[in-house]
C-alpha atoms as a PDB file:
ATOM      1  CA  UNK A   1      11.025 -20.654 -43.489  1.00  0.00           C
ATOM      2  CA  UNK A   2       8.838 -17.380 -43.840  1.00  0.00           C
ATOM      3  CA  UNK A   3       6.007 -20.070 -44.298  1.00  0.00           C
ATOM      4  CA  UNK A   4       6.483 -21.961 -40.824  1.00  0.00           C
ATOM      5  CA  UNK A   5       7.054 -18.189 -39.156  1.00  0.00           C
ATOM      6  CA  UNK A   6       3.852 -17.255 -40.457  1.00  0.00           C
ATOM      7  CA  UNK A   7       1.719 -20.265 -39.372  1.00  0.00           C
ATOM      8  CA  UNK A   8       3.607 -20.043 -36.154  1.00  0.00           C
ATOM      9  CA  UNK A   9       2.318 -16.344 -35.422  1.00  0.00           C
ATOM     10  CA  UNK A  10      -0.853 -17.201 -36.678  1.00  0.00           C
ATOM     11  CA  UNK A  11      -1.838 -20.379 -34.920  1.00  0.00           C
ATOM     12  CA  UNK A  12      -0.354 -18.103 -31.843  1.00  0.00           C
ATOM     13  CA  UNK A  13      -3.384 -15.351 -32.409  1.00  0.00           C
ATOM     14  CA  UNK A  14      -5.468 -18.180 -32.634  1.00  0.00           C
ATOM     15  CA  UNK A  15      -4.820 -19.974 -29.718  1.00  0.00           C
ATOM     16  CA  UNK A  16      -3.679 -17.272 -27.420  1.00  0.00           C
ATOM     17  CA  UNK A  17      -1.964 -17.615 -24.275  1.00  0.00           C
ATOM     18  CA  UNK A  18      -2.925 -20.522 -22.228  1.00  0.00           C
ATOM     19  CA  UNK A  19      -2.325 -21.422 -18.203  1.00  0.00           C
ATOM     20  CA  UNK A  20      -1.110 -24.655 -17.440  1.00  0.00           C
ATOM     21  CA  UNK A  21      -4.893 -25.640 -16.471  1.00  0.00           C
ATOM     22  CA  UNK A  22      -6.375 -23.937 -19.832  1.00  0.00           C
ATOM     23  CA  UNK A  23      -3.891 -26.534 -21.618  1.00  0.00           C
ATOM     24  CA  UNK A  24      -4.846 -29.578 -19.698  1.00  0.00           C
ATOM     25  CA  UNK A  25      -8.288 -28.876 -19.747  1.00  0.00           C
ATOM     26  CA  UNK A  26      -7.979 -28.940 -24.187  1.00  0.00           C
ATOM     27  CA  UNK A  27      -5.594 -31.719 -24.091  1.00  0.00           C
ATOM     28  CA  UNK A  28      -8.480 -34.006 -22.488  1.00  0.00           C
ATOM     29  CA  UNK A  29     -11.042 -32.561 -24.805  1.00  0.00           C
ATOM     30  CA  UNK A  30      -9.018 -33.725 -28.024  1.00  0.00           C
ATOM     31  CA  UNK A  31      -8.548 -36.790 -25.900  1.00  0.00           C
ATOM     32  CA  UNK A  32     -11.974 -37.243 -25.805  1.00  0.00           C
ATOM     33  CA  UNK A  33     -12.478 -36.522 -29.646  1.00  0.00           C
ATOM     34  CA  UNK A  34      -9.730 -38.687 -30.829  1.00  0.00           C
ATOM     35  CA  UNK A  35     -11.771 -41.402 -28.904  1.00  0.00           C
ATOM     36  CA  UNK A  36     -14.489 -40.444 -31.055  1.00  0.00           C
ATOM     37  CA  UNK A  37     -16.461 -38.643 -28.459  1.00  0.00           C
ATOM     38  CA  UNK A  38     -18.626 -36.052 -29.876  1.00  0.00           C
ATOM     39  CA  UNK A  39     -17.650 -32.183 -28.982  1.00  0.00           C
ATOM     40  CA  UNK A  40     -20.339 -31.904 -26.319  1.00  0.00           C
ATOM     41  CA  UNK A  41     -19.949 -35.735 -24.450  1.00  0.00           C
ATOM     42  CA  UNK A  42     -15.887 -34.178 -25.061  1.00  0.00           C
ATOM     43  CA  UNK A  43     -16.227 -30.857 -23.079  1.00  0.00           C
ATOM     44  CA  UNK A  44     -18.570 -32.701 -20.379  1.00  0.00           C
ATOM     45  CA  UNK A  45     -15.971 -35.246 -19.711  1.00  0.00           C
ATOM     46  CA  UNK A  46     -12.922 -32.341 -20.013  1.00  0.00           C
ATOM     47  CA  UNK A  47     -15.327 -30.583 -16.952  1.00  0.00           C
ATOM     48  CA  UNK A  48     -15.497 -33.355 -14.913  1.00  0.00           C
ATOM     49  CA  UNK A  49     -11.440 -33.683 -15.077  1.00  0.00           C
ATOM     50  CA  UNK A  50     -10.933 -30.014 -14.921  1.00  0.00           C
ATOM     51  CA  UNK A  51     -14.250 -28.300 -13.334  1.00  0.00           C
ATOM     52  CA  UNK A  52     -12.532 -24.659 -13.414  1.00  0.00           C
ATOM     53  CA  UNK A  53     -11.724 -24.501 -16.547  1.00  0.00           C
ATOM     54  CA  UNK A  54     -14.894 -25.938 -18.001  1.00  0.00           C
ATOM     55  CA  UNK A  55     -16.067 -24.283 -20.843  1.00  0.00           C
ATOM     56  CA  UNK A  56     -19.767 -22.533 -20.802  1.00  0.00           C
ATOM     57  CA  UNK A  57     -21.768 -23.149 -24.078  1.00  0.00           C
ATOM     58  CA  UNK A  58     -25.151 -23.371 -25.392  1.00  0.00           C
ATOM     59  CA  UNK A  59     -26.603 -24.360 -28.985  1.00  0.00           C
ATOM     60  CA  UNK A  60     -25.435 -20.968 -30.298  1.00  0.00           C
ATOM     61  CA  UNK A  61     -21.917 -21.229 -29.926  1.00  0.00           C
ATOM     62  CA  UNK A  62     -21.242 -25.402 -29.357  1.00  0.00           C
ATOM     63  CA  UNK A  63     -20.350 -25.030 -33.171  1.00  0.00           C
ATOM     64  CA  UNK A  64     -17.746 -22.265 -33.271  1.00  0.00           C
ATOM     65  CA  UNK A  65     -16.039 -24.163 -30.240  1.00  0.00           C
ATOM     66  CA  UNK A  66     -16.346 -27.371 -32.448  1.00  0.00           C
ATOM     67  CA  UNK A  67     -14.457 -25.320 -34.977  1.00  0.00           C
ATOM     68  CA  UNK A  68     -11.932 -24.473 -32.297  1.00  0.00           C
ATOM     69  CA  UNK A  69     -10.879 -27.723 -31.053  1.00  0.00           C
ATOM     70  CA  UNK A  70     -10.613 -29.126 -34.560  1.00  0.00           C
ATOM     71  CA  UNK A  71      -7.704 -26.359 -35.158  1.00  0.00           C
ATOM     72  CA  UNK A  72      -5.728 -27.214 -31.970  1.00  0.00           C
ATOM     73  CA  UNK A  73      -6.064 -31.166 -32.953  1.00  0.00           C
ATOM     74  CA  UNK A  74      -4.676 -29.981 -36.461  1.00  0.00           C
ATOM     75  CA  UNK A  75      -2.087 -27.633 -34.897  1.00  0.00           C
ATOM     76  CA  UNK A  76      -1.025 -30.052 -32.495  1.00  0.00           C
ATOM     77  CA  UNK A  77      -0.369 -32.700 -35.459  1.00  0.00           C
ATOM     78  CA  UNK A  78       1.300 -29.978 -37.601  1.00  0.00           C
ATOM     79  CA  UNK A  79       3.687 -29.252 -34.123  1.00  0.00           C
ATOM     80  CA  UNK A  80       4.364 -33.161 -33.845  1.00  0.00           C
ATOM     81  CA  UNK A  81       5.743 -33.741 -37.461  1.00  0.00           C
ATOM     82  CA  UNK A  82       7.989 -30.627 -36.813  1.00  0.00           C
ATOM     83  CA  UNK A  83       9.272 -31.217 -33.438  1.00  0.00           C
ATOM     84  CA  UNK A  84      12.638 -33.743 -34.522  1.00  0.00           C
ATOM     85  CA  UNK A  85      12.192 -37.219 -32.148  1.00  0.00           C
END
């Protein structure tokens, strides 16, 4: 149980708090990736759905957010398995 606490608290620092429209806005990026959508064609079509919480990136940092969204499609399958039906 110490395990799950820990990953719990940690995918917490990671992900931070979110608004409602900061959720959306990554739910229909990993959308977008599970369609197999490539990170940039992903956040473009996120925008377009949610244009205030589009994301602002250039060369430099398309790769750490690449990084980012892999984690929350990980966390998010982690959360399903755990979460009883």
């Amino acid at each position: 149980m110490d395990d799950l606490k820990s990953y719990l608290d940690r995918s917490h620092d990671i992900i931070g708090e979110r608004t409602p429209e900061e959720v959306a806005h990554d739910n229909e990026v990993i959308k977008q990736l599970r369609k197999g959508r490539n990170i940039k064609k992903a956040l473009k079509m996120a925008a377009r759905k949610y244009p205030s919480e589009a994301l602002q990136w250039d060369e430099k940092s398309i790769g750490d957010i690449a990084v980012h969204y892999e984690y929350l499609m990980k966390h998010e399958e982690i959360m399903k398995k755990l979460t009883p039906p």
